[in-house]
N, C-alpha and C. Protein backbone atom coordinates (compact mmCIF):
# COMPACT_ATOMS: atom_id res chain seq x y z
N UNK A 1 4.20 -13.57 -6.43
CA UNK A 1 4.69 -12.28 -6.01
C UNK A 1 3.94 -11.22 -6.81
N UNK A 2 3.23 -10.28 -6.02
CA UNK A 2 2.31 -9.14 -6.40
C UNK A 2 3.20 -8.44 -7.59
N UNK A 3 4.45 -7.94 -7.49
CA UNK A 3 5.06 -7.41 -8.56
C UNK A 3 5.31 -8.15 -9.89
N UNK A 4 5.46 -9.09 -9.62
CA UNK A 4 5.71 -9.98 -10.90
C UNK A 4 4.15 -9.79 -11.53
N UNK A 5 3.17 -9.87 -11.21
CA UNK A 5 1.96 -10.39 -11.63
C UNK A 5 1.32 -8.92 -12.48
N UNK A 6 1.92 -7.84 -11.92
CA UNK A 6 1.26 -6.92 -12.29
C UNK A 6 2.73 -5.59 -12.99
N UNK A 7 3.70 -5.88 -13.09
CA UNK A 7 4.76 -5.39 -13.80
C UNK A 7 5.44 -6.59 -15.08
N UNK A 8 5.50 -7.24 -14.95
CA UNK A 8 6.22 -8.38 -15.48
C UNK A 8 5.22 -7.73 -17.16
N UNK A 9 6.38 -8.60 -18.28
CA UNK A 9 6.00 -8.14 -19.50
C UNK A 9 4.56 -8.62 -20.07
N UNK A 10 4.72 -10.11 -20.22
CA UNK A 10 3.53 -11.09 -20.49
C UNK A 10 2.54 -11.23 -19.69
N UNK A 11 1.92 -10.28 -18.54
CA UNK A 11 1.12 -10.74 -17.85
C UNK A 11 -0.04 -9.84 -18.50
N UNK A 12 -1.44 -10.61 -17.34
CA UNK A 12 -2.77 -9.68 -18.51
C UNK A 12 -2.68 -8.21 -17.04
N UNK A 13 -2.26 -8.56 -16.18
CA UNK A 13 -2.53 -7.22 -15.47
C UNK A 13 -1.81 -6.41 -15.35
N UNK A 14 -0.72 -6.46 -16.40
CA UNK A 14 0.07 -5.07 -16.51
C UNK A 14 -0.41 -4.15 -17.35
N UNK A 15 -1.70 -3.17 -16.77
CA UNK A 15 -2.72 -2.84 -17.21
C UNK A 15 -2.08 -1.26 -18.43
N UNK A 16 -0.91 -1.01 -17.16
CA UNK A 16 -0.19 -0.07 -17.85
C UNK A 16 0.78 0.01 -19.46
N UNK A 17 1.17 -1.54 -19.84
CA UNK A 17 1.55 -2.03 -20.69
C UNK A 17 3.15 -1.39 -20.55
N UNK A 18 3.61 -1.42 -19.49
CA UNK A 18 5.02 -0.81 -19.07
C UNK A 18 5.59 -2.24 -19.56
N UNK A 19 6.52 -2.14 -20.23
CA UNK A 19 7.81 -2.84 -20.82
C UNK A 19 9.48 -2.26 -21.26
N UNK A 20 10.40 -2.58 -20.92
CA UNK A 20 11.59 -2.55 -20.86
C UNK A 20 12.64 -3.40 -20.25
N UNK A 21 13.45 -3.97 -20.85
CA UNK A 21 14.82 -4.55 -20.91
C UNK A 21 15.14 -4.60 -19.54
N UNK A 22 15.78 -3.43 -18.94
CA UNK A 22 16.02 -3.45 -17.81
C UNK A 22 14.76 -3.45 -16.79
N UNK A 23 13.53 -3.11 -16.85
CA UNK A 23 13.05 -4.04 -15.89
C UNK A 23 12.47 -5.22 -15.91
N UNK A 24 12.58 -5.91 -17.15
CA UNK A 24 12.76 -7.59 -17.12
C UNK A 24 13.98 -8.03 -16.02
N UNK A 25 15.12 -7.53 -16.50
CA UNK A 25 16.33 -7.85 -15.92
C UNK A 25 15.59 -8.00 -14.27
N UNK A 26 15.78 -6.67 -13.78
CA UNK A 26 15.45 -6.29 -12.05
C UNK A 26 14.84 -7.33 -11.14
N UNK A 27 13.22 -7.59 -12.29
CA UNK A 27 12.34 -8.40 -12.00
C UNK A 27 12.97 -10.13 -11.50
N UNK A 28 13.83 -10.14 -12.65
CA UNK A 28 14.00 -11.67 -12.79
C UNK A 28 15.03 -12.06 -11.81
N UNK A 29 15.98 -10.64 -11.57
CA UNK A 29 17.20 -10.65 -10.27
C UNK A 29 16.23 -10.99 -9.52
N UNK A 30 15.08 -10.04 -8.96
CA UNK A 30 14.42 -10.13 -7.49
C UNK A 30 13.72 -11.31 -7.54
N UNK A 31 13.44 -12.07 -8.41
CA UNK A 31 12.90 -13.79 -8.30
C UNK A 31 13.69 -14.49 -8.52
N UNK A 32 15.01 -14.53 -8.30
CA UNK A 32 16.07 -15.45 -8.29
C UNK A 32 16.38 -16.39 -7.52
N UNK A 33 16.95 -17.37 -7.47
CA UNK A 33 17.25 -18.05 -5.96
C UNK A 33 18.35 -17.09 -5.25
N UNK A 34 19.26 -16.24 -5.74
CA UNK A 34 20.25 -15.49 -5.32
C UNK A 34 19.99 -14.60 -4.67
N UNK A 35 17.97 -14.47 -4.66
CA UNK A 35 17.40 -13.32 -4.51
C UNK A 35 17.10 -13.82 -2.78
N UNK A 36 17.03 -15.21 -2.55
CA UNK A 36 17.13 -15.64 -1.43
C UNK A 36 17.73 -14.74 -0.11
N UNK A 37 18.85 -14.60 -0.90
CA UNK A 37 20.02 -13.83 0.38
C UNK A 37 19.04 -12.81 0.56
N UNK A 38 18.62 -12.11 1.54
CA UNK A 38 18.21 -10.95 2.25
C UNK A 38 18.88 -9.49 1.62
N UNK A 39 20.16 -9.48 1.66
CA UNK A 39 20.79 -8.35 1.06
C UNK A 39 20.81 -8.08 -0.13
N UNK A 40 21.18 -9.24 -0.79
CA UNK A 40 20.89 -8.70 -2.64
C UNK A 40 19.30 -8.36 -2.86
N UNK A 41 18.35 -9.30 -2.19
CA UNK A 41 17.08 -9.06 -2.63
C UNK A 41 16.30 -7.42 -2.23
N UNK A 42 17.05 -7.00 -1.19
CA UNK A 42 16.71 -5.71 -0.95
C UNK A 42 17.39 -5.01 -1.97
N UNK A 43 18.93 -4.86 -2.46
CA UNK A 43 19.52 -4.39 -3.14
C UNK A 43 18.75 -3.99 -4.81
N UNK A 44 18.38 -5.48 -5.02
CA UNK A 44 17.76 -5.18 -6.25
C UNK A 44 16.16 -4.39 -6.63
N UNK A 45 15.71 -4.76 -5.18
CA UNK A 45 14.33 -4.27 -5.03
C UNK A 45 13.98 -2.89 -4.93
N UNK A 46 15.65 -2.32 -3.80
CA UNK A 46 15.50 -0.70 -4.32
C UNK A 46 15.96 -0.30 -5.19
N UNK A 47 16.51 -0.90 -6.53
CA UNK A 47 17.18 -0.68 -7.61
C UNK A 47 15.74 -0.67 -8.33
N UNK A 48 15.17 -1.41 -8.34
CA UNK A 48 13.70 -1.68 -8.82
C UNK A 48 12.33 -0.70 -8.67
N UNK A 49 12.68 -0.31 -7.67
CA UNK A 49 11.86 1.20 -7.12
C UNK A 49 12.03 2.41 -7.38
N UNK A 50 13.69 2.61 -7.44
CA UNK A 50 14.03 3.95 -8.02
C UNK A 50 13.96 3.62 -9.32
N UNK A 51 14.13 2.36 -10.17
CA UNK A 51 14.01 3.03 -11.44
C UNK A 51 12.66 2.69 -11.99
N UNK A 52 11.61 2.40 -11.68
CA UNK A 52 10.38 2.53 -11.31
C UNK A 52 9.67 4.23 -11.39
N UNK A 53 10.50 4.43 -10.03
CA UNK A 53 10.36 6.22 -9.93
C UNK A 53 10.90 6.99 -10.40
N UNK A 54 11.85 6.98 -11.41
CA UNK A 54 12.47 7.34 -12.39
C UNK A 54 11.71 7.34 -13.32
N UNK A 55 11.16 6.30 -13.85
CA UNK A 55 10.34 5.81 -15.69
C UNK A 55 8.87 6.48 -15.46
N UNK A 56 8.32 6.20 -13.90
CA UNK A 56 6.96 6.53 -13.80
C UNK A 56 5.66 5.87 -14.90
N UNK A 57 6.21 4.67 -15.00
CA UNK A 57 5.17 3.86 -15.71
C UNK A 57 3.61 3.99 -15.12
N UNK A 58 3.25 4.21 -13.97
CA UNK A 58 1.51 4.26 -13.60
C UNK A 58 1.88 5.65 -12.56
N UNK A 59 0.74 6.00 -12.81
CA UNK A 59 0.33 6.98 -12.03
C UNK A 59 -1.06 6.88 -11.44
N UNK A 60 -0.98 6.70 -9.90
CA UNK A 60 -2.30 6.37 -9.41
C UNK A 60 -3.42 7.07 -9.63
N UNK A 61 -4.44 6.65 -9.82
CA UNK A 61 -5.20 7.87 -9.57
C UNK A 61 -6.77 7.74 -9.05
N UNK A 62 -6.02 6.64 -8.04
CA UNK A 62 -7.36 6.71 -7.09
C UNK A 62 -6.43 6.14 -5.82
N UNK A 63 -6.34 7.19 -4.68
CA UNK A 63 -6.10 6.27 -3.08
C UNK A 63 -7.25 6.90 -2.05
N UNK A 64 -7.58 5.82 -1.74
CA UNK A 64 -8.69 5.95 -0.71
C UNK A 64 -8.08 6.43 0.81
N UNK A 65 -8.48 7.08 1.43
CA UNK A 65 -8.74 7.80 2.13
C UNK A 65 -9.68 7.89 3.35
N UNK A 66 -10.24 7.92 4.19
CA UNK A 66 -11.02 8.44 4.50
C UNK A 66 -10.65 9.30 6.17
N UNK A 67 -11.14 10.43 5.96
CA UNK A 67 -11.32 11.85 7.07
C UNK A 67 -12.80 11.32 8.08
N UNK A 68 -12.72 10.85 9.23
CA UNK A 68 -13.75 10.85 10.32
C UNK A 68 -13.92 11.97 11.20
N UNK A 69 -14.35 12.81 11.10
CA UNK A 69 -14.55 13.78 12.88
C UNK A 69 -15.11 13.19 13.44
N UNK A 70 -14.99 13.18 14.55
CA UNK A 70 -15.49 13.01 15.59
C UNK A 70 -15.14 14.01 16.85
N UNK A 71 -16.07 14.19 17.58
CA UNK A 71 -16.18 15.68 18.94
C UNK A 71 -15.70 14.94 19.64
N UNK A 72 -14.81 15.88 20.58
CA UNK A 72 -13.93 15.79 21.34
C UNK A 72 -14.61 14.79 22.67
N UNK A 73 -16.01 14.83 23.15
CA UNK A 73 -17.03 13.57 24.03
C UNK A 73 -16.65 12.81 23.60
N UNK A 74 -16.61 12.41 22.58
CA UNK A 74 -16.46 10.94 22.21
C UNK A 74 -15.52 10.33 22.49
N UNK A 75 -15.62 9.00 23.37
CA UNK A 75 -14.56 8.58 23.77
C UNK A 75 -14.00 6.59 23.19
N UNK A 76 -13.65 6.47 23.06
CA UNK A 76 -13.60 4.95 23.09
C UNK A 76 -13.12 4.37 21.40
N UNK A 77 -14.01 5.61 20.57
CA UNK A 77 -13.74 5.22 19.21
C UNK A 77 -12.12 4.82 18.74
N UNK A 78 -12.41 3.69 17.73
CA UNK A 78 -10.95 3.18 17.11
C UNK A 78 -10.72 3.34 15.71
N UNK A 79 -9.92 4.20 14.86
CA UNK A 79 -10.21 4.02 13.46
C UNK A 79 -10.46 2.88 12.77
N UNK A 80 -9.78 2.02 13.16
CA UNK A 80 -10.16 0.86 12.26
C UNK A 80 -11.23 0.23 13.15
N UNK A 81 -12.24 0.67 12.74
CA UNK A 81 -13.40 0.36 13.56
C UNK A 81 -14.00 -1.02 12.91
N UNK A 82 -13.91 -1.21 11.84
CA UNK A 82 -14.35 -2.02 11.13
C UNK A 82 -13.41 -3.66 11.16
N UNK A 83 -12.25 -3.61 12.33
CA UNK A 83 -11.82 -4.71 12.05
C UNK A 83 -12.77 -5.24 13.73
N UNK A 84 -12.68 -4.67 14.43
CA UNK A 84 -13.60 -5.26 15.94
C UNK A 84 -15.06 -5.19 16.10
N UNK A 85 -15.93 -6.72 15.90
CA UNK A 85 -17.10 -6.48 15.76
C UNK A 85 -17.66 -6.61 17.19
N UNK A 86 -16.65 -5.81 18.30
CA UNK A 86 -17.67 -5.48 19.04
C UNK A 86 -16.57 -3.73 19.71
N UNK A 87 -16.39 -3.18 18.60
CA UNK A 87 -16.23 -2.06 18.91
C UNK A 87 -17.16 -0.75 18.84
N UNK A 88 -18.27 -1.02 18.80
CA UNK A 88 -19.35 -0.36 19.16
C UNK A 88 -19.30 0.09 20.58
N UNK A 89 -19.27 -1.58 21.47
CA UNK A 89 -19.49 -1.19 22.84
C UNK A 89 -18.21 -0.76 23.56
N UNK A 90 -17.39 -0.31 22.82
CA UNK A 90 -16.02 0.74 23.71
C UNK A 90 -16.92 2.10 23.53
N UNK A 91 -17.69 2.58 22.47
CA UNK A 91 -17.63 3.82 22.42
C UNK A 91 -18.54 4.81 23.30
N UNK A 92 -18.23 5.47 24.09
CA UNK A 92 -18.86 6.34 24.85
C UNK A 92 -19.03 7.81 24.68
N UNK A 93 -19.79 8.59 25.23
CA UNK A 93 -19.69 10.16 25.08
C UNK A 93 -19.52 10.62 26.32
N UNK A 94 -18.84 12.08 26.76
CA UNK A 94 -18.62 12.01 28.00
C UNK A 94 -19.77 13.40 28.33
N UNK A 95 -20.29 13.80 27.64
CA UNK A 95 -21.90 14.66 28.12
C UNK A 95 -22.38 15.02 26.63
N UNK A 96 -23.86 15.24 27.10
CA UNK A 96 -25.23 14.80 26.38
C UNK A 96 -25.23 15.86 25.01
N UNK A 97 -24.43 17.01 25.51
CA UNK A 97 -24.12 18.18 24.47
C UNK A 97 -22.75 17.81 23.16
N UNK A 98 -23.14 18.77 22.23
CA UNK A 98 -20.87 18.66 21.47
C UNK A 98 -20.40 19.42 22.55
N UNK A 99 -19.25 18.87 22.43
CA UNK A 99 -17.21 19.69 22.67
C UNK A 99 -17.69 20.72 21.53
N UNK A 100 -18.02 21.85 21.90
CA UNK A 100 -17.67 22.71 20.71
C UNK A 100 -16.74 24.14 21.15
N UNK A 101 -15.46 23.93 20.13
CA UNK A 101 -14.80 24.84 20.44
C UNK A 101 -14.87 26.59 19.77
């Protein structure tokens, strides 16, 4: 579990070196077998988030992004262009000039 690996006390990728009592506790609720049940495991997980967002142990400071234009001709394009390797051939223009508004 991604959280354990990178919040948990003893690990090497809790790069932030965030440690405290109660979120040992949280952690070890949400890997429980009790944690099984659907309802407690949500229960503890948003208990785990707000006080998370409460302590503010990391602060990101890199999310990727990215802004494409594209003119209004263009037709066919998909943002995630990069998961269909043949989404090239959807893309069309609908005349030889830009859409310029």
């Amino acid at each position: 579990m991604l959280i354990l690996m990178v919040y948990s006390r003893d690990v090497s990728f809790n790069y932030s070196r965030f440690v405290s009592d109660k979120n040992d506790q949280l952690l070890a609720d949400g890997h429980s077998e009790k944690a099984f049940d659907h309802a407690y495991g949500k229960k503890i997980y948003d208990e785990w988030q707000t006080y998370m967002n409460d302590e503010m142990p990391v602060i990101p400071t890199l999310f990727r992004s990215n802004i494409t234009p594209v003119n209004n001709r263009v037709k066919g394009l998909n943002a995630n262009y990069g998961t269909d390797v043949n989404a090239w051939a959807n893309v069309t223009v609908t005349s030889a000039t830009p859409d310029v508004e």
